[in-house]
C-alpha atoms as a PDB file:
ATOM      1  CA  UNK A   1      15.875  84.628  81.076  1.00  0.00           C
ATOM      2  CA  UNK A   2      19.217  82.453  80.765  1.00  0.00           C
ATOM      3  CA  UNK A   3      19.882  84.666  77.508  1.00  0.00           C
ATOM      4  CA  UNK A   4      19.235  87.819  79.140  1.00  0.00           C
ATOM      5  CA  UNK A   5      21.757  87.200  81.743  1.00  0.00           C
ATOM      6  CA  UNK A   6      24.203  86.015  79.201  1.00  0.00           C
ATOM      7  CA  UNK A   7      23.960  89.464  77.389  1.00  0.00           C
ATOM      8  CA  UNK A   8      23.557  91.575  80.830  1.00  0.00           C
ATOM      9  CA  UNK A   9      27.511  89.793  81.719  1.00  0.00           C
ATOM     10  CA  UNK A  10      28.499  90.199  78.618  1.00  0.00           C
ATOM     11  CA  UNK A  11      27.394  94.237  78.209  1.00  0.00           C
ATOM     12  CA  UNK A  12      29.354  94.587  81.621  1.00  0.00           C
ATOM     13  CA  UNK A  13      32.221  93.242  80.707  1.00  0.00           C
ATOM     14  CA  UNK A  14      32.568  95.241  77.675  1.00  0.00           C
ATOM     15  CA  UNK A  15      32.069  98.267  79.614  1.00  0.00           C
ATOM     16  CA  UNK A  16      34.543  97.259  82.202  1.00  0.00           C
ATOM     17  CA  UNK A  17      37.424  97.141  79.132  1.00  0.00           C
ATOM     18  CA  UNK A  18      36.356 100.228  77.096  1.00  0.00           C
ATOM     19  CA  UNK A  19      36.565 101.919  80.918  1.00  0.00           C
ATOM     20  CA  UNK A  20      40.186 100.647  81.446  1.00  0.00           C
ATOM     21  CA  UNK A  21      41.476 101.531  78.175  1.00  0.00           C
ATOM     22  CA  UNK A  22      39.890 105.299  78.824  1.00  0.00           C
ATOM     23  CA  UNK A  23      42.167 104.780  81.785  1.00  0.00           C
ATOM     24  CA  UNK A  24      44.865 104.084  79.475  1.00  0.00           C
ATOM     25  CA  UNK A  25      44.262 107.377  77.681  1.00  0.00           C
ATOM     26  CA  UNK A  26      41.694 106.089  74.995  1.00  0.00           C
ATOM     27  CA  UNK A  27      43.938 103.175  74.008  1.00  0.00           C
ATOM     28  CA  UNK A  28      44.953 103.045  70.632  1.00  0.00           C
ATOM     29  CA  UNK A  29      44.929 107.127  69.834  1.00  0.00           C
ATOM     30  CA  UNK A  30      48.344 106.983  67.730  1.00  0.00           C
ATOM     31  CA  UNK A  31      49.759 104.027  65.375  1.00  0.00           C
ATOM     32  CA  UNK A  32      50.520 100.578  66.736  1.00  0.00           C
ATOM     33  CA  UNK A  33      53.804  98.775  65.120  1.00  0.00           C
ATOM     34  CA  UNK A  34      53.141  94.579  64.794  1.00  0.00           C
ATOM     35  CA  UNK A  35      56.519  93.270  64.656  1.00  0.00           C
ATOM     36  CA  UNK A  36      56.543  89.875  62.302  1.00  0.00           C
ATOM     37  CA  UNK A  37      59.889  87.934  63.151  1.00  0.00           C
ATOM     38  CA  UNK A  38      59.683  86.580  59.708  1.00  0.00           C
ATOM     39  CA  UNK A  39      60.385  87.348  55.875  1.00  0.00           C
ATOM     40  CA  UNK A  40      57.864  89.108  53.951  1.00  0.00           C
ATOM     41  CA  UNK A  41      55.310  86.797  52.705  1.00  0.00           C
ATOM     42  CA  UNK A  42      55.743  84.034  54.446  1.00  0.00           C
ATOM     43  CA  UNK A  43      52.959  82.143  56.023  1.00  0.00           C
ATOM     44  CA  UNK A  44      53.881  84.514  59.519  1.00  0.00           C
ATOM     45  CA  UNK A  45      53.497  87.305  57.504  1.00  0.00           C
ATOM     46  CA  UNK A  46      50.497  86.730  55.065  1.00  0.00           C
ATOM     47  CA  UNK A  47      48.537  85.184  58.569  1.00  0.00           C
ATOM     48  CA  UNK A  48      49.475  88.395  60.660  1.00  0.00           C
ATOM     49  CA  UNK A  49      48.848  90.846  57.335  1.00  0.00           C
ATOM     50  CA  UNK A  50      45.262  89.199  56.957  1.00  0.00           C
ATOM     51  CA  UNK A  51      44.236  89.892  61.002  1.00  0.00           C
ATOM     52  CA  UNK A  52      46.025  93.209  61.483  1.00  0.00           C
ATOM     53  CA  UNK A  53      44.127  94.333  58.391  1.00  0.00           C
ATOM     54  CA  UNK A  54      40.777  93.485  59.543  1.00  0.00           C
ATOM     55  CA  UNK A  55      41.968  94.784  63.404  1.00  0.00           C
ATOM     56  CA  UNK A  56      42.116  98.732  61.311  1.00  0.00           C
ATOM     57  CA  UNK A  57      38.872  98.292  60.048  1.00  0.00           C
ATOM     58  CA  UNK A  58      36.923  96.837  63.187  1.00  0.00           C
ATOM     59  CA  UNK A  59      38.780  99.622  65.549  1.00  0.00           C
ATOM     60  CA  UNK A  60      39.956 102.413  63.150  1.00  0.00           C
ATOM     61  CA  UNK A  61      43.693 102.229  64.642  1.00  0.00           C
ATOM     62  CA  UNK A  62      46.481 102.139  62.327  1.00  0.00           C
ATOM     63  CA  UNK A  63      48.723  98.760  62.534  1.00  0.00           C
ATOM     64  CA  UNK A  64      51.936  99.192  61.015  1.00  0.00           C
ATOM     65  CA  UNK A  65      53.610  95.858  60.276  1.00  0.00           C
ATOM     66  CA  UNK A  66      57.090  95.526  60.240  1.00  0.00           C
ATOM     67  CA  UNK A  67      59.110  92.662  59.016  1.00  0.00           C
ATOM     68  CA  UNK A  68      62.416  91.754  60.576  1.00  0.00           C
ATOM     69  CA  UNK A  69      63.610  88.046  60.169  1.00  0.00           C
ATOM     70  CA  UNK A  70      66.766  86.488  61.280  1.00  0.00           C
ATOM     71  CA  UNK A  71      68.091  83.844  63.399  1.00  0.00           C
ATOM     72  CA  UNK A  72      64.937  81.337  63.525  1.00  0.00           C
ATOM     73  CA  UNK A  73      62.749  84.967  65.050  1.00  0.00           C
ATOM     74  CA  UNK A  74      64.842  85.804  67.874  1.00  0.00           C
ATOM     75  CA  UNK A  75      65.991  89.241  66.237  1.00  0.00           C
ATOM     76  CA  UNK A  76      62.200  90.584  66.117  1.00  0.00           C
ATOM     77  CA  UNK A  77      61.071  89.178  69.120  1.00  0.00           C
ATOM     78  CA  UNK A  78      64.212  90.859  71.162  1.00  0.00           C
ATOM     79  CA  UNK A  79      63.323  94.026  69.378  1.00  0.00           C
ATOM     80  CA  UNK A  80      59.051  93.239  71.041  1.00  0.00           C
ATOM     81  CA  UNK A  81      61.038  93.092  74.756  1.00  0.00           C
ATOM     82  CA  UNK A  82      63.069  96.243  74.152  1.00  0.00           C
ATOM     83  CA  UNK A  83      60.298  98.492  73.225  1.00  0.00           C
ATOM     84  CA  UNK A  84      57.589 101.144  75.423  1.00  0.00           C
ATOM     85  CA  UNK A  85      55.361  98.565  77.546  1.00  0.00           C
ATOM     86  CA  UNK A  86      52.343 101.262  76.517  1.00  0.00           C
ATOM     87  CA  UNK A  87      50.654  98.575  73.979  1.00  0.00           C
ATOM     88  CA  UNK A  88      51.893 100.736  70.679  1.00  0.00           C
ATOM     89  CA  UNK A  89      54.548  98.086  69.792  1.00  0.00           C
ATOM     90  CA  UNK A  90      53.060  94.266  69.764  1.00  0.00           C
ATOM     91  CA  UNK A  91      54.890  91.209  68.027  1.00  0.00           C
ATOM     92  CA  UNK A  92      53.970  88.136  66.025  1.00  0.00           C
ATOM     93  CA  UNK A  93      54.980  85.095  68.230  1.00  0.00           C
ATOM     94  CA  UNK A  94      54.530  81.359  68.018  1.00  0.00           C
ATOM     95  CA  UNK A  95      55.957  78.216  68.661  1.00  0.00           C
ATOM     96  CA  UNK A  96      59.552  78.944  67.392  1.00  0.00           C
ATOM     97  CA  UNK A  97      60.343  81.918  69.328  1.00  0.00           C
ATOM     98  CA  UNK A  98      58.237  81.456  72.486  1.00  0.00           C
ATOM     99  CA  UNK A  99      58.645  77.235  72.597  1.00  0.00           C
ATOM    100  CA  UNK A 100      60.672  75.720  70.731  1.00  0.00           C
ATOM    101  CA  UNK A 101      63.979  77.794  70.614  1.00  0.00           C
ATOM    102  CA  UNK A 102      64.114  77.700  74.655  1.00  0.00           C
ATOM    103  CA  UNK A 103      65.648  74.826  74.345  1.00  0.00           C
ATOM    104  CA  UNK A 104      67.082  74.845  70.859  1.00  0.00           C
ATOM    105  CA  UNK A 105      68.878  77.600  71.585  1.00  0.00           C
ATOM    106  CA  UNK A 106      72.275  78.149  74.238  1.00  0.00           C
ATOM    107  CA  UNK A 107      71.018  81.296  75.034  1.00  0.00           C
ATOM    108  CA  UNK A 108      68.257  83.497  73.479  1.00  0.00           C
ATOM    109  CA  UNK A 109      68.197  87.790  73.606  1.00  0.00           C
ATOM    110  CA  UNK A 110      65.083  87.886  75.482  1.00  0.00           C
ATOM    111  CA  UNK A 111      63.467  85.366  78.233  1.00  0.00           C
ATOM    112  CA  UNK A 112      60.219  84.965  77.251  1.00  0.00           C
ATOM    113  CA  UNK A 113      58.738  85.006  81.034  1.00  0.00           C
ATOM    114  CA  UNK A 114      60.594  87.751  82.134  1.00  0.00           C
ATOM    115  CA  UNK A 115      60.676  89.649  79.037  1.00  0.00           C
ATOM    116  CA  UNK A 116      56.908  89.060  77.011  1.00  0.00           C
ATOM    117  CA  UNK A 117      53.121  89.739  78.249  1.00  0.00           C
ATOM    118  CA  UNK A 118      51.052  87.314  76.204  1.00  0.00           C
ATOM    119  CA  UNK A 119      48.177  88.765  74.223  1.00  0.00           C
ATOM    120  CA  UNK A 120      46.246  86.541  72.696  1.00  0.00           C
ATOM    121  CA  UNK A 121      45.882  82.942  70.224  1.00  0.00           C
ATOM    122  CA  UNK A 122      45.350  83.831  66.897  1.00  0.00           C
ATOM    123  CA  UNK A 123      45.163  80.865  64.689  1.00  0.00           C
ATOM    124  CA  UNK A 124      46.902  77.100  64.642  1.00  0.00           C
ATOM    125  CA  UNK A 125      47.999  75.641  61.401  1.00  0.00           C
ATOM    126  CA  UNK A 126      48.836  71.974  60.966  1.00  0.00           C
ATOM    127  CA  UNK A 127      50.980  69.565  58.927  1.00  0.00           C
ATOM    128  CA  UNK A 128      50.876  66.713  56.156  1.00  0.00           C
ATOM    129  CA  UNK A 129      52.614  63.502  56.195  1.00  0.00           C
ATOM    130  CA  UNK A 130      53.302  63.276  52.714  1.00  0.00           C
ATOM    131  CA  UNK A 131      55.176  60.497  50.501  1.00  0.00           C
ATOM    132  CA  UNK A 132      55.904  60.546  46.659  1.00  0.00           C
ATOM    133  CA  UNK A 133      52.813  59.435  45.149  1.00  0.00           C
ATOM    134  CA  UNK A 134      55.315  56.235  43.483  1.00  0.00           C
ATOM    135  CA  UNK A 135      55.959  55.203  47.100  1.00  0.00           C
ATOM    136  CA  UNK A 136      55.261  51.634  48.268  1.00  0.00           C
ATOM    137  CA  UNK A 137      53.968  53.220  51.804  1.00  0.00           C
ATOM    138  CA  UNK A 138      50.288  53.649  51.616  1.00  0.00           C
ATOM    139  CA  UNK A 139      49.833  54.740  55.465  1.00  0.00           C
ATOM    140  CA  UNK A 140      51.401  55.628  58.081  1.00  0.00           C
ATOM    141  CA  UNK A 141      51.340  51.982  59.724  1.00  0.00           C
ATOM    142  CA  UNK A 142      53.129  51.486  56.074  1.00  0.00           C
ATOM    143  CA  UNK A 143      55.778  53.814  57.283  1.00  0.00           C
ATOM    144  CA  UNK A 144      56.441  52.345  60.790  1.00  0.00           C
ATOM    145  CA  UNK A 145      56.798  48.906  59.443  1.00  0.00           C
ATOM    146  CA  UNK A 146      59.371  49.733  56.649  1.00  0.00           C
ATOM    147  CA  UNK A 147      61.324  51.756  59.099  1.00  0.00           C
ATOM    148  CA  UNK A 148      61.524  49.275  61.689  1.00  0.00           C
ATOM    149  CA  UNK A 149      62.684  46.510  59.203  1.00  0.00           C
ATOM    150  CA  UNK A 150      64.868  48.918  57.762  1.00  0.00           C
ATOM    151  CA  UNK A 151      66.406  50.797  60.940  1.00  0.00           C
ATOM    152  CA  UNK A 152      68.821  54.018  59.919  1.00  0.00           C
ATOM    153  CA  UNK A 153      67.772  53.764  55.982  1.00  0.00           C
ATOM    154  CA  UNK A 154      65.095  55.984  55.836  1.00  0.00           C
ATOM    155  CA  UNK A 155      65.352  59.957  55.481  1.00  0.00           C
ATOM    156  CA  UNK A 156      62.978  62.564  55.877  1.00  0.00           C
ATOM    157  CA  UNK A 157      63.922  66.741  55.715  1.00  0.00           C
ATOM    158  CA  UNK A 158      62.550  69.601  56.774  1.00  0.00           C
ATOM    159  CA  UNK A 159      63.220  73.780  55.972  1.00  0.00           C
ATOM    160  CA  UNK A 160      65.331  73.617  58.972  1.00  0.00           C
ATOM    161  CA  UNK A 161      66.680  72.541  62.327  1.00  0.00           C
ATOM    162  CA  UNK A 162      63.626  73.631  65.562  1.00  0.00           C
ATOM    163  CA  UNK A 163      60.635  74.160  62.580  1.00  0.00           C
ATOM    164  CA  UNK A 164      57.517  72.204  63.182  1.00  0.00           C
ATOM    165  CA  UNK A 165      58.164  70.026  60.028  1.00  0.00           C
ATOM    166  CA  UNK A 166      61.601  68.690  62.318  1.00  0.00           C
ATOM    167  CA  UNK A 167      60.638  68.773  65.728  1.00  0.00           C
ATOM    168  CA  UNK A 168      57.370  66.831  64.253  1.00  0.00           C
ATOM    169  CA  UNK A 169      59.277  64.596  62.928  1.00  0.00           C
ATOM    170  CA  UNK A 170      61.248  63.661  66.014  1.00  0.00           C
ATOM    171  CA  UNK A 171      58.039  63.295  67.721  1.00  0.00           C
ATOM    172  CA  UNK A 172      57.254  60.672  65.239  1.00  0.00           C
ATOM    173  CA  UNK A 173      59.987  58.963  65.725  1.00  0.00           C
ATOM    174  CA  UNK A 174      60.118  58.948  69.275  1.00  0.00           C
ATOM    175  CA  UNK A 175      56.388  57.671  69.473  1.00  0.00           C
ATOM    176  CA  UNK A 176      56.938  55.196  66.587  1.00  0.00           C
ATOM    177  CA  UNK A 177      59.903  53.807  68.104  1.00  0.00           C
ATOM    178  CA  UNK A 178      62.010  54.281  64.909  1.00  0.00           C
ATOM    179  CA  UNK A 179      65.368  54.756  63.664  1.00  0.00           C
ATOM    180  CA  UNK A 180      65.365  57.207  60.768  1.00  0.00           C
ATOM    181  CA  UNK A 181      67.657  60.213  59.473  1.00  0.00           C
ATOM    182  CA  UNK A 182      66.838  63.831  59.693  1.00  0.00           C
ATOM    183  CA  UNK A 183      68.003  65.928  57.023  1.00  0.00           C
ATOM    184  CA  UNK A 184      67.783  69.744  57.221  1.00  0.00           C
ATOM    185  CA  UNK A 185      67.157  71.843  54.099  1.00  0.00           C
ATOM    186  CA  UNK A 186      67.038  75.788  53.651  1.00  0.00           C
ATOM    187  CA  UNK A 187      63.835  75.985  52.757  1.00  0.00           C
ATOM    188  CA  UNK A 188      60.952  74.240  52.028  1.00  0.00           C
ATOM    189  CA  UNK A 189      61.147  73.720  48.425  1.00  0.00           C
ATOM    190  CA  UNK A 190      64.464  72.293  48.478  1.00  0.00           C
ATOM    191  CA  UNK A 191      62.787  69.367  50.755  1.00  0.00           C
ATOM    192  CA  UNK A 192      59.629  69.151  48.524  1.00  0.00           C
ATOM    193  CA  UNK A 193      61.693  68.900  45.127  1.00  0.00           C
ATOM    194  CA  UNK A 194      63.741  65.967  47.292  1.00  0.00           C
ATOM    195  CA  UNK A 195      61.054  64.006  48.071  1.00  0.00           C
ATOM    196  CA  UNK A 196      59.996  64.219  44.641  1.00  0.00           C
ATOM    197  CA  UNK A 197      62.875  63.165  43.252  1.00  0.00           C
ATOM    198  CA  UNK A 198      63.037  60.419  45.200  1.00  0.00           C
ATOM    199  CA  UNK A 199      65.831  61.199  47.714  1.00  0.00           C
ATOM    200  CA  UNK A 200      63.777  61.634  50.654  1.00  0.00           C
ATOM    201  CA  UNK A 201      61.399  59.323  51.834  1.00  0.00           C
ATOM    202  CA  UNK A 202      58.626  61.476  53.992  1.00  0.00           C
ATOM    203  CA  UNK A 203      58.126  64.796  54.616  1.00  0.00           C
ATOM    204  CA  UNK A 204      55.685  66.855  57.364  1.00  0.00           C
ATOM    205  CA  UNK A 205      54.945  70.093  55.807  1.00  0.00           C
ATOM    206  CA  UNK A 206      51.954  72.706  56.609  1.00  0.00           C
ATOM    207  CA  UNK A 207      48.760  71.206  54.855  1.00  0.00           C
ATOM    208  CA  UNK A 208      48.373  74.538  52.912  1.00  0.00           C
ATOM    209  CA  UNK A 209      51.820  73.180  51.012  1.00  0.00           C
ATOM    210  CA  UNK A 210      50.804  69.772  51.042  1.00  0.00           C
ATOM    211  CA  UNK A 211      47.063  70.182  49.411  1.00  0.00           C
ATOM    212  CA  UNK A 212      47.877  71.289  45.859  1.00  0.00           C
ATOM    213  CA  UNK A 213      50.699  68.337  45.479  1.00  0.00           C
ATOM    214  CA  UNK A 214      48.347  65.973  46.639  1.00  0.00           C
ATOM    215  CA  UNK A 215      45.543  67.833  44.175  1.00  0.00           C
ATOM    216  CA  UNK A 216      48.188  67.290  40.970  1.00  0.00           C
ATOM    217  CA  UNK A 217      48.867  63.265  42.213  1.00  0.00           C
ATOM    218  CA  UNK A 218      53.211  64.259  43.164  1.00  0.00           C
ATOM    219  CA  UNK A 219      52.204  63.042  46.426  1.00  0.00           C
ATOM    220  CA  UNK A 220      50.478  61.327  48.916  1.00  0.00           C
ATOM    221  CA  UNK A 221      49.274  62.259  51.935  1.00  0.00           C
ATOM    222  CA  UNK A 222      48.488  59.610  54.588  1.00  0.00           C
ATOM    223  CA  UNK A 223      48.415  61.676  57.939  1.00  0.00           C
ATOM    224  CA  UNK A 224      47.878  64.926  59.100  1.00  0.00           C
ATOM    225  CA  UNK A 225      49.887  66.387  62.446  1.00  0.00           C
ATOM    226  CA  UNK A 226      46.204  67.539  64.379  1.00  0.00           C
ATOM    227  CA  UNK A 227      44.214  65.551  66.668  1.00  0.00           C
ATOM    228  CA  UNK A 228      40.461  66.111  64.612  1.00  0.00           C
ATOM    229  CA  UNK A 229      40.766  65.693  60.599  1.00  0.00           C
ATOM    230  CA  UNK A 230      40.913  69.370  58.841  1.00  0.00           C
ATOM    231  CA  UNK A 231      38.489  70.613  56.352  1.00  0.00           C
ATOM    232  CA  UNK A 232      41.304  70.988  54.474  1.00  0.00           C
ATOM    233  CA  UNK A 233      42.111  67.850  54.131  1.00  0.00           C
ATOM    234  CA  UNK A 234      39.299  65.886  55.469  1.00  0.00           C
ATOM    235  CA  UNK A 235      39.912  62.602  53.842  1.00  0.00           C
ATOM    236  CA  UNK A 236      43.219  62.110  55.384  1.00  0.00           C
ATOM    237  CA  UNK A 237      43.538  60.250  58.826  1.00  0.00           C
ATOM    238  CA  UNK A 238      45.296  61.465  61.704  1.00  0.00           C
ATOM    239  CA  UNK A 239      48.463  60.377  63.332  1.00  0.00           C
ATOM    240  CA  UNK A 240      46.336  59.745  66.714  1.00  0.00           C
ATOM    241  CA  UNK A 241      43.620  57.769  64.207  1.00  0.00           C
ATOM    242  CA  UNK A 242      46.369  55.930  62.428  1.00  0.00           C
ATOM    243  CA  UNK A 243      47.724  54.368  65.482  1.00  0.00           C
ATOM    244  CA  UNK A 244      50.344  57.342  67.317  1.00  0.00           C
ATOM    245  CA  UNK A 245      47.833  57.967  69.827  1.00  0.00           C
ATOM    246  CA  UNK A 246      47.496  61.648  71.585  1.00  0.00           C
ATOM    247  CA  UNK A 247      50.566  62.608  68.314  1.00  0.00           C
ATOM    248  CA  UNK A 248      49.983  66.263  67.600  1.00  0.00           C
ATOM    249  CA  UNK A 249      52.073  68.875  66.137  1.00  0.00           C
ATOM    250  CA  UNK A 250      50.398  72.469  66.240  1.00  0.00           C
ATOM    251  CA  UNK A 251      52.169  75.180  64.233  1.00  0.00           C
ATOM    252  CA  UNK A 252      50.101  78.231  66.775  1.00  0.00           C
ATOM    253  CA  UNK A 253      50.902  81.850  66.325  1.00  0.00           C
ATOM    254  CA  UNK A 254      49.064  84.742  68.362  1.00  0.00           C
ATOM    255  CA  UNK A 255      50.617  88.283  69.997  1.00  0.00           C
ATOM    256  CA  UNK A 256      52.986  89.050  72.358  1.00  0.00           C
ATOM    257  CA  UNK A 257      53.762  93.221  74.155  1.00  0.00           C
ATOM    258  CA  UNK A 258      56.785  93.875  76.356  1.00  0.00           C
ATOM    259  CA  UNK A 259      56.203  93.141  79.951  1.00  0.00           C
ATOM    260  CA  UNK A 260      54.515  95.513  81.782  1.00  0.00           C
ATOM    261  CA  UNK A 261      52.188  96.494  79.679  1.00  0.00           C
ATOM    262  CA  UNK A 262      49.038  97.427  81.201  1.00  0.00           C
ATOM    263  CA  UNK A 263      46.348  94.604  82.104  1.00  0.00           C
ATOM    264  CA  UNK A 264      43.311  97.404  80.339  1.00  0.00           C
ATOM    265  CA  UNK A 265      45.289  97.103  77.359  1.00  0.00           C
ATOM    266  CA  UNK A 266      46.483  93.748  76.940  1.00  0.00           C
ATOM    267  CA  UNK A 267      42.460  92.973  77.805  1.00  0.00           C
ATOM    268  CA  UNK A 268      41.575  95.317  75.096  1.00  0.00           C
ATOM    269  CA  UNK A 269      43.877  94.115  72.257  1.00  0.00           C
ATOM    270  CA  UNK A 270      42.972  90.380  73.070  1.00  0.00           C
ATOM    271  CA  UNK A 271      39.272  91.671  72.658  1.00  0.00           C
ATOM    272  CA  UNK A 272      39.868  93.113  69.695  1.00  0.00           C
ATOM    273  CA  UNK A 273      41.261  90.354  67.638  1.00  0.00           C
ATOM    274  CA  UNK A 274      38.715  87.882  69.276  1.00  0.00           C
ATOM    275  CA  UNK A 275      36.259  89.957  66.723  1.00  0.00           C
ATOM    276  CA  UNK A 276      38.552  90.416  64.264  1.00  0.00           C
ATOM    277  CA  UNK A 277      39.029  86.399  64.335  1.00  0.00           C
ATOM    278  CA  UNK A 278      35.511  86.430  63.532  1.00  0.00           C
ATOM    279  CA  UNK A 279      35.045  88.449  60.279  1.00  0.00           C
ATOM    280  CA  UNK A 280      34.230  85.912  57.841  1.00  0.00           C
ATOM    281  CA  UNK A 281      36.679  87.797  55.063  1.00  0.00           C
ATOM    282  CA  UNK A 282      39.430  86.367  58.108  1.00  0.00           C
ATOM    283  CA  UNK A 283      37.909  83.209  58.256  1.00  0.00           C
ATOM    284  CA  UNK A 284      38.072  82.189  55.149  1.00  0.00           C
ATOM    285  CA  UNK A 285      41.274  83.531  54.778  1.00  0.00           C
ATOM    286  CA  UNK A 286      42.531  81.586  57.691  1.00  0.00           C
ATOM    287  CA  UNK A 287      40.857  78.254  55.902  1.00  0.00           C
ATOM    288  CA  UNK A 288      42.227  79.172  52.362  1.00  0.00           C
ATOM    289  CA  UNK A 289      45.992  78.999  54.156  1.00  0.00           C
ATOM    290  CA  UNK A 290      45.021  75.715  56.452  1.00  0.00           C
ATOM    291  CA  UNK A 291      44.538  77.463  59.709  1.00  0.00           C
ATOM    292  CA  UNK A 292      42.017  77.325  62.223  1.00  0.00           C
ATOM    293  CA  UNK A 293      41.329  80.324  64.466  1.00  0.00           C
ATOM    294  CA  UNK A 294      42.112  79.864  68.365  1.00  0.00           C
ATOM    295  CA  UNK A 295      40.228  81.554  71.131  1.00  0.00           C
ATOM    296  CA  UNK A 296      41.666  82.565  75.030  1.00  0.00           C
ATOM    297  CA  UNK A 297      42.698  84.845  76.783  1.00  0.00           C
ATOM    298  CA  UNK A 298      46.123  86.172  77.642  1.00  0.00           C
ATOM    299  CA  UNK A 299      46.364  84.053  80.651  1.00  0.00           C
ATOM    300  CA  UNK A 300      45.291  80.896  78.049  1.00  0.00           C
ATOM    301  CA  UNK A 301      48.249  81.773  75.953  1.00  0.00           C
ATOM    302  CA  UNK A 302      50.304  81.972  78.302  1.00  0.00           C
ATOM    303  CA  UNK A 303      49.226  78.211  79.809  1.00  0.00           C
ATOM    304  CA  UNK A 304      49.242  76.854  75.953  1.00  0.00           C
ATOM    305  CA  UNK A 305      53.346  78.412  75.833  1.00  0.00           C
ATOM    306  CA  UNK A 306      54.060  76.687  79.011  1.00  0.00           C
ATOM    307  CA  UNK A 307      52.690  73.344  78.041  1.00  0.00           C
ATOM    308  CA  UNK A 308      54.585  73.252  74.513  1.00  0.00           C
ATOM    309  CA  UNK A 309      57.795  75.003  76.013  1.00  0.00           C
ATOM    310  CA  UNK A 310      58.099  71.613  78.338  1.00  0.00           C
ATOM    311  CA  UNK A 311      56.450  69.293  75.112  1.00  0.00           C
ATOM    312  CA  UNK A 312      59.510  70.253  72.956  1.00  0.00           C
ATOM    313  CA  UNK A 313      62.312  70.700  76.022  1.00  0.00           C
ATOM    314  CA  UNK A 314      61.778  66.875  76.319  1.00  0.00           C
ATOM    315  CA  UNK A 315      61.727  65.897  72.702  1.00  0.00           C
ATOM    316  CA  UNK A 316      64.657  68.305  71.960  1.00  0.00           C
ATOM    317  CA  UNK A 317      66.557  66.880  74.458  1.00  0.00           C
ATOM    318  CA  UNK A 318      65.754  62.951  74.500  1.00  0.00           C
ATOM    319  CA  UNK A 319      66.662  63.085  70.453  1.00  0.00           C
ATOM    320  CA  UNK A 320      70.103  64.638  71.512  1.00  0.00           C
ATOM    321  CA  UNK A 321      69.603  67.281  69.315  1.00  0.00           C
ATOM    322  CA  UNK A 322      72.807  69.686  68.820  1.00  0.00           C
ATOM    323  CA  UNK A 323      72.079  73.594  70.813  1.00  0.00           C
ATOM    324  CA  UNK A 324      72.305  76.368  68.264  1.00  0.00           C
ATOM    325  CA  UNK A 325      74.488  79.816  69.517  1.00  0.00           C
END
């Protein structure tokens, strides 16, 4: 009986979003553009490339994905704000652009209340602690201890000044209660070959970087940035297990439309990558790079952006970090 009801709700509500999009004028009947904020195949890219792909197939709409990086996303997501609020131009966002650079930033070209309609969570993706695999730290009570006894001596870099792998490490240090040197790099690599070489001392990169250098024995990881322990990774503790309690770092992307585009349609895109989260082709895709897939609905998104917009406004501005023009 319980079931029935379950599928009866679930029938209607379906209905009640294919009806608004006929409202809409049979929402999508022409191309939709998914702005990417980012380089070409970079983890933005390759995530949004892999759901947009299986959104075609499940819906039959063409998604045309556009790549246009600069300054840390802002460019692409100004160019989301400026375009028809009809639901045929979307845009990659995530914790950068719609967090993180709020405060980073002395002024930004779009406001991302006024200016953005969340659509929908797509996936989270997570970082490694990682040392060189000749390092004397072991875990990340290891890493406290030599820090505290050896206060401004210790470095650790990341692929530049607002990304996860920094403002994760300021969270570290502000909930480890340690004195330690931030080093910015352009790029990732530049970090990794670093650390290797024995310049830096820890590094937080995304896990799907951090497995294979583990795999080959150049590193080792001794905490990962979520608050459960990742298939990926599933024999490395957390920061919240090792000691940090409630530390978590969440690298979350999903969809943004200009403001004002309408409720049916912002309903029926969220809708539609729901299911397209659920293809197993995406799935594993998603697992293969070290995401997870998120759930919600616009209004969801919208709660998670608040939360992390005030998360990093308080870690941005207790470690005094410098406001980018």
């Amino acid at each position: 009986m319980q079931r029935s009801v379950f599928r009866s709700l679930a029938a209607l509500a379906l209905t009640a979003t294919f009806a608004g999009s006929a409202l809409a004028g049979a929402y999508p009947d022409h191309p939709i553009t998914f702005i990417v904020p980012s380089a070409a195949g970079g983890s933005p890219d390759v995530l949004s490339r892999l759901i947009t792909t299986q959104l075609s197939k499940n819906t039959g709409a063409t998604l045309v994905v556009e790549n246009r990086p600069g300054a840390a996303g802002n460019i692409g997501i100004a160019l989301v704000k400026r375009a028809a609020a009809d639901g045929y131009t979307v845009g990659y966002g995530n914790i950068n652009t719609l967090a993180v650079n709020r405060s980073l930033f002395k002024r930004l070209p779009y406001d991302v209340d006024q200016d953005l309609a969340p659509v929908a969570h797509m996936f989270d993706l997570y970082n490694a602690l990682i040392v060189p695999a000749d390092s004397p730290v072991k875990s990340v009570q290891d890493l406290i201890d030599r820090a505290r006894k050896e206060p401004g001596r210790l470095s650790y870099g990341a692929s530049g000044v607002g990304t996860t792998g920094h403002m994760g490490g300021e969270l570290f240090k502000s909930m480890a209660k340690v004195d330690v040197m931030f080093i910015p790099y352009n790029g990732g690599p530049a970090a990794i070959q670093d650390l290797l070489g024995g310049r830096l001392d820890y590094l937080f990169v995304n896990t799907s970087e951090a497995a294979p250098l583990v795999k080959s024995g150049k590193v080792r990881a001794i905490g990962v940035s979520s608050l459960k322990r990742l298939s990926l990774m599933p024999d490395v503790p957390t920061l919240d297990e090792a000691g940090l309690k409630g530390y978590e770092t969440v690298a979350w992307g999903g969809v943004v439309a200009p403001k004002g585009t309408p409720p049916d349609v912002l309903a029926k895109l969220n809708a539609d990558i729901q299911q397209a989260l659920q293809a197993p082709e995406v799935r594993t895709g998603l697992e293969t790079l070290g995401a997870v897939p998120a759930t919600g609905s616009p209004e969801e998104f919208k709660q998670l952006i608040d939360r992390e917009t005030a998360k990093w406004k308080q870690i941005i501005e207790s470690a005094g970090i410098e406001k980018l023009d």
